[in-house]
C-alpha atoms as a PDB file:
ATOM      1  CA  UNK A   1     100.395 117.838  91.856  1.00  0.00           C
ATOM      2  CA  UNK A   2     103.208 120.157  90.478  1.00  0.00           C
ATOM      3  CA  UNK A   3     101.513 122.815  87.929  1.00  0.00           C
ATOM      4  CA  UNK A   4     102.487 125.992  85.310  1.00  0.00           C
ATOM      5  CA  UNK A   5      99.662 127.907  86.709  1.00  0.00           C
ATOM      6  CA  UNK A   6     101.531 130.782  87.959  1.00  0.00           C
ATOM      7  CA  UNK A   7     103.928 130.913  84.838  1.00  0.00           C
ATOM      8  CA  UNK A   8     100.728 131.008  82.430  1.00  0.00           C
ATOM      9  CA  UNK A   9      98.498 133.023  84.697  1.00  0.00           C
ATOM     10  CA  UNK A  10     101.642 135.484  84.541  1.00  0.00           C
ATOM     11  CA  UNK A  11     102.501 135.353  81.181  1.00  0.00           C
ATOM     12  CA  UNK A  12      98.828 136.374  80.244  1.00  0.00           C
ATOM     13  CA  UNK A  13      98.922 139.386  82.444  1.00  0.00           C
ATOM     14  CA  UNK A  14      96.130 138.174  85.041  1.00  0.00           C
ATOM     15  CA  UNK A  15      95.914 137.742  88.738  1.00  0.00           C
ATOM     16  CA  UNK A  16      94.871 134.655  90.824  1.00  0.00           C
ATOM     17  CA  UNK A  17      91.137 136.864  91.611  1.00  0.00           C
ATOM     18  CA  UNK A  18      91.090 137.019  87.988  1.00  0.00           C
ATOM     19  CA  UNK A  19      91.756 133.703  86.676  1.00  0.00           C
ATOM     20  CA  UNK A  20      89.442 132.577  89.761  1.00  0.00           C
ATOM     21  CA  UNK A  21      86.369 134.639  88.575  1.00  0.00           C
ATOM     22  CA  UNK A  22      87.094 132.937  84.738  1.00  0.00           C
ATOM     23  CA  UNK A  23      86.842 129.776  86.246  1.00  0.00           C
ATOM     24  CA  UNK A  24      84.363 130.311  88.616  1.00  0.00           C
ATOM     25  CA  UNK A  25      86.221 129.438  91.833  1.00  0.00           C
ATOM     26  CA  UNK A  26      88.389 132.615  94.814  1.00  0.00           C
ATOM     27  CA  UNK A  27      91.479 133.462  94.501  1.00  0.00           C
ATOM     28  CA  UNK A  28      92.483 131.728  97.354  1.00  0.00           C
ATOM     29  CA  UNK A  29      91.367 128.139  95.261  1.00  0.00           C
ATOM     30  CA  UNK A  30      93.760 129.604  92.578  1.00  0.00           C
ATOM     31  CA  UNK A  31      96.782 129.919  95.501  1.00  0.00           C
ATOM     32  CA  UNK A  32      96.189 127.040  96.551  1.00  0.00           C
ATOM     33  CA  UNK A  33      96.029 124.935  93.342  1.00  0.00           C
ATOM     34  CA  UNK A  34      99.292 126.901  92.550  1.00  0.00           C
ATOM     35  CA  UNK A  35     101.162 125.997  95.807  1.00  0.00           C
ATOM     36  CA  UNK A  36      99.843 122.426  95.404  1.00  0.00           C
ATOM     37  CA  UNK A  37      97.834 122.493  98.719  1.00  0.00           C
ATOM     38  CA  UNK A  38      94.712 121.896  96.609  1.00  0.00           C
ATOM     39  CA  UNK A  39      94.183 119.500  93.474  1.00  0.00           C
ATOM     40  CA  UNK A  40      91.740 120.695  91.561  1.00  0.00           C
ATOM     41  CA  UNK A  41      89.212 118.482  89.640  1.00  0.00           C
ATOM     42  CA  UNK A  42      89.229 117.469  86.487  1.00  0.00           C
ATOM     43  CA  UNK A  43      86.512 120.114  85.273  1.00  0.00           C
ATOM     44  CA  UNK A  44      88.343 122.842  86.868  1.00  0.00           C
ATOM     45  CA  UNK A  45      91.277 121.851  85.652  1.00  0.00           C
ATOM     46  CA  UNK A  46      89.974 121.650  82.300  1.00  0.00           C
ATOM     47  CA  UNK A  47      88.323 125.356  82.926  1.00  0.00           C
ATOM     48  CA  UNK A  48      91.973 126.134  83.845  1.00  0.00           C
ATOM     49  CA  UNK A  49      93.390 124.874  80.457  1.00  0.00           C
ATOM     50  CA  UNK A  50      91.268 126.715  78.678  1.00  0.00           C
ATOM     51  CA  UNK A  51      91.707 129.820  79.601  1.00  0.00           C
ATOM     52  CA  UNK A  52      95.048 129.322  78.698  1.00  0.00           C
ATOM     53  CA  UNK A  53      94.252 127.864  75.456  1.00  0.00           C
ATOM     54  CA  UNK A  54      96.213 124.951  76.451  1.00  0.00           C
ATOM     55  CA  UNK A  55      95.216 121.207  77.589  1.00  0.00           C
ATOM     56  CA  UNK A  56      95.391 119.919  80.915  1.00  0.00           C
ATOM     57  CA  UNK A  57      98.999 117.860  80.281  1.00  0.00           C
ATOM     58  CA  UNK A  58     100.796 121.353  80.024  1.00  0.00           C
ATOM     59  CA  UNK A  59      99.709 122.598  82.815  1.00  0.00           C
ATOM     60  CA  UNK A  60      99.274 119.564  85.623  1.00  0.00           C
ATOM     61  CA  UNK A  61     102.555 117.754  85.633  1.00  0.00           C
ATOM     62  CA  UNK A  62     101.378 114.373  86.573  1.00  0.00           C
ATOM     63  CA  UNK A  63     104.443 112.948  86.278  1.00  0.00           C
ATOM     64  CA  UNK A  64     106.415 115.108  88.697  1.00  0.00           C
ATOM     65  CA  UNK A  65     103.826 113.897  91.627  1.00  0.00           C
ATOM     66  CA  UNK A  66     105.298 112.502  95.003  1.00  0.00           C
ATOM     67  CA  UNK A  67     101.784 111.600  95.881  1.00  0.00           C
ATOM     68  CA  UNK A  68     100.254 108.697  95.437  1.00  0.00           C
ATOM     69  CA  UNK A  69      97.065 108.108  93.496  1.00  0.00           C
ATOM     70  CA  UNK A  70      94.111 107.089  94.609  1.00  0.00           C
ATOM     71  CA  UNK A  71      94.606 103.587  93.090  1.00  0.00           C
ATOM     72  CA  UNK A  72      97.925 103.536  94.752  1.00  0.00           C
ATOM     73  CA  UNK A  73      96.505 104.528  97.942  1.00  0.00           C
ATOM     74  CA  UNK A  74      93.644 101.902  98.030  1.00  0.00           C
ATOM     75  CA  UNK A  75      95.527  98.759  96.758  1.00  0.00           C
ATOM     76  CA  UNK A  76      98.485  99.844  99.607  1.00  0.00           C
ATOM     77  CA  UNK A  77     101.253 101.169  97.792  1.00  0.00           C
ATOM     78  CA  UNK A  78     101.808  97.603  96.171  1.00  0.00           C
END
């Protein structure tokens, strides 16, 4: 799932470690929510947001997936 992590993390001034210890999850969860090897739940996600004073559809463009979602997945792509 594309994201603005990295643009909002930045623009605040704070580092992956950081924004991982506000959260409660490593820097390397942060990196890899950022590089979209990881989606995060919807908790952390909303933990994200918030730290950014922000909500969740800012952030997580859900739109801008290629993968499918789960309900895609289990009905087959139909």
């Amino acid at each position: 799932m594309k994201n603005k992590i990295k643009q909002f993390r930045e623009h605040l001034g704070i580092t992956q470690e950081q924004l991982g210890k506000l959260v409660g999850v490593s820097r390397q969860a942060i990196n890899a929510i950022e590089t979209e090897k990881f989606e995060p739940s919807i908790w952390l996600a909303y933990d994200i947001a918030k730290v950014f004073n922000s909500n969740i559809e800012e952030i997580f463009l859900f739109e801008e997936s290629k993968r499918k979602s789960r309900a895609e997945q289990s009905r087959g792509g139909i």
